[in-house]
Protein backbone atom coordinates (compact mmCIF):
# COMPACT_ATOMS: atom_id res chain seq x y z
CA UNK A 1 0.00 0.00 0.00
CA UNK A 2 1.48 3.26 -0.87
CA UNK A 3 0.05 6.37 0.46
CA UNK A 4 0.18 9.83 -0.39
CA UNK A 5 0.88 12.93 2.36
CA UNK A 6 -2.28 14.85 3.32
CA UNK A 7 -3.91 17.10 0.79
CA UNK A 8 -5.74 20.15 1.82
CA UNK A 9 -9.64 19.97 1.49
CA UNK A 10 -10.07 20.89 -2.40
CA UNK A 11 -12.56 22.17 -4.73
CA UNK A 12 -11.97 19.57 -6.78
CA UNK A 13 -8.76 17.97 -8.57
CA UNK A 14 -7.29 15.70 -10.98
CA UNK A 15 -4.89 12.20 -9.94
CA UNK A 16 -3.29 10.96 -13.43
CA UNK A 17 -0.46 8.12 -13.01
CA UNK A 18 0.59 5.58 -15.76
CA UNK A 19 0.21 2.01 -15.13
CA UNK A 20 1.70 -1.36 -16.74
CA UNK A 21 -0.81 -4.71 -16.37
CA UNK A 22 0.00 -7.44 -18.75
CA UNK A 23 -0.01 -11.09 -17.86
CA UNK A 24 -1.80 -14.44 -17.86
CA UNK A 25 -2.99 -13.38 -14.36
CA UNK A 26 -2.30 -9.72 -13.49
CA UNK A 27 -4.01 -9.35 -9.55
CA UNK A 28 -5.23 -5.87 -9.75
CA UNK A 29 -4.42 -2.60 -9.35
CA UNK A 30 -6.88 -0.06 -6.78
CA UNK A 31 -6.85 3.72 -5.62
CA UNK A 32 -8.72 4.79 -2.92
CA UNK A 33 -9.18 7.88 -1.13
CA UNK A 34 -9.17 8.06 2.48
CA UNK A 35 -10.10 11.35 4.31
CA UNK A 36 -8.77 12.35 7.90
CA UNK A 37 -11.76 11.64 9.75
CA UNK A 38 -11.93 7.77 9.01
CA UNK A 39 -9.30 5.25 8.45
CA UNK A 40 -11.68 3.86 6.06
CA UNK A 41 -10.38 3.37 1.77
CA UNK A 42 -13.00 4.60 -0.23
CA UNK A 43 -12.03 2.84 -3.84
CA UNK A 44 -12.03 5.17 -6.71
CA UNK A 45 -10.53 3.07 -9.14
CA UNK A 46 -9.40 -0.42 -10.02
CA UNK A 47 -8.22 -2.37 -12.95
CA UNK A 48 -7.36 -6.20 -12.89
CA UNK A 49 -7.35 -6.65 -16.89
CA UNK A 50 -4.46 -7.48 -19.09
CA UNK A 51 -3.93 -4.53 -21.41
CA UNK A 52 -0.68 -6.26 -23.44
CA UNK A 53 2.81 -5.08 -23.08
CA UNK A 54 2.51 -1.21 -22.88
CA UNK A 55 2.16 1.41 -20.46
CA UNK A 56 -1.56 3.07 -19.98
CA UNK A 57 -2.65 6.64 -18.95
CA UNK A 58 -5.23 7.42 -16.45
CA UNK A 59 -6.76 10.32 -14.54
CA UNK A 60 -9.16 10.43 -11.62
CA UNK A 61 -11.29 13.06 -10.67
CA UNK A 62 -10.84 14.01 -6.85
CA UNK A 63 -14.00 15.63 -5.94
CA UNK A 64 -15.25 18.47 -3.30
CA UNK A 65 -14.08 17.42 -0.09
CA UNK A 66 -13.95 19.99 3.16
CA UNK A 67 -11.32 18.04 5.09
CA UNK A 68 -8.10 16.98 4.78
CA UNK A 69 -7.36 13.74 2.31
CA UNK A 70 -5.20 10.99 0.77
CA UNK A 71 -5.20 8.55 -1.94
CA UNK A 72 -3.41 5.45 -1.68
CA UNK A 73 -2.23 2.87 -4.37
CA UNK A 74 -2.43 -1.00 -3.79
CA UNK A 75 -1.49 -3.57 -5.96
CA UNK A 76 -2.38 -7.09 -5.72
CA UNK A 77 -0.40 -9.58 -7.51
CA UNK A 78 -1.56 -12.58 -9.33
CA UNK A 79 0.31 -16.14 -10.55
CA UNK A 80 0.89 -14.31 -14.07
């Protein structure tokens, strides 16, 4: 699991990373957001798909939040 510092409360923002997922079995991929007053992960996105040999683009949309936040990156392996 890796996690991001705290991020202000926001009007609204944008997460892009690049990701590589190719295999027979590729586990997944998830981001979640987690916000100060929980220690809960809210998933925002997750991928578990082989895409083939190549790097892939991809954005999130962070939306209104009044309190401080995180996102945090997990990846699950598979046998692949």
């Amino acid at each position: 699991l890796l996690v991001s510092p705290w991020n202000s409360n926001t009007n609204g923002q944008c997460l892009s990373f690049w990701y590589h997922s190719f295999g027979a079995d590729v586990g997944s991929l998830t981001v979640y957001k987690r916000v100060l007053s929980s220690s809960q992960l809210y998933p925002l996105w997750k991928v578990n798909y082989n895409f083939g040999d190549i790097w892939n683009a991809a954005e999130i949309t962070i939306r209104k939040t009044d309190e401080s936040w995180a996102f945090a990156f997990e990846s699950e392996y598979g046998v692949g």
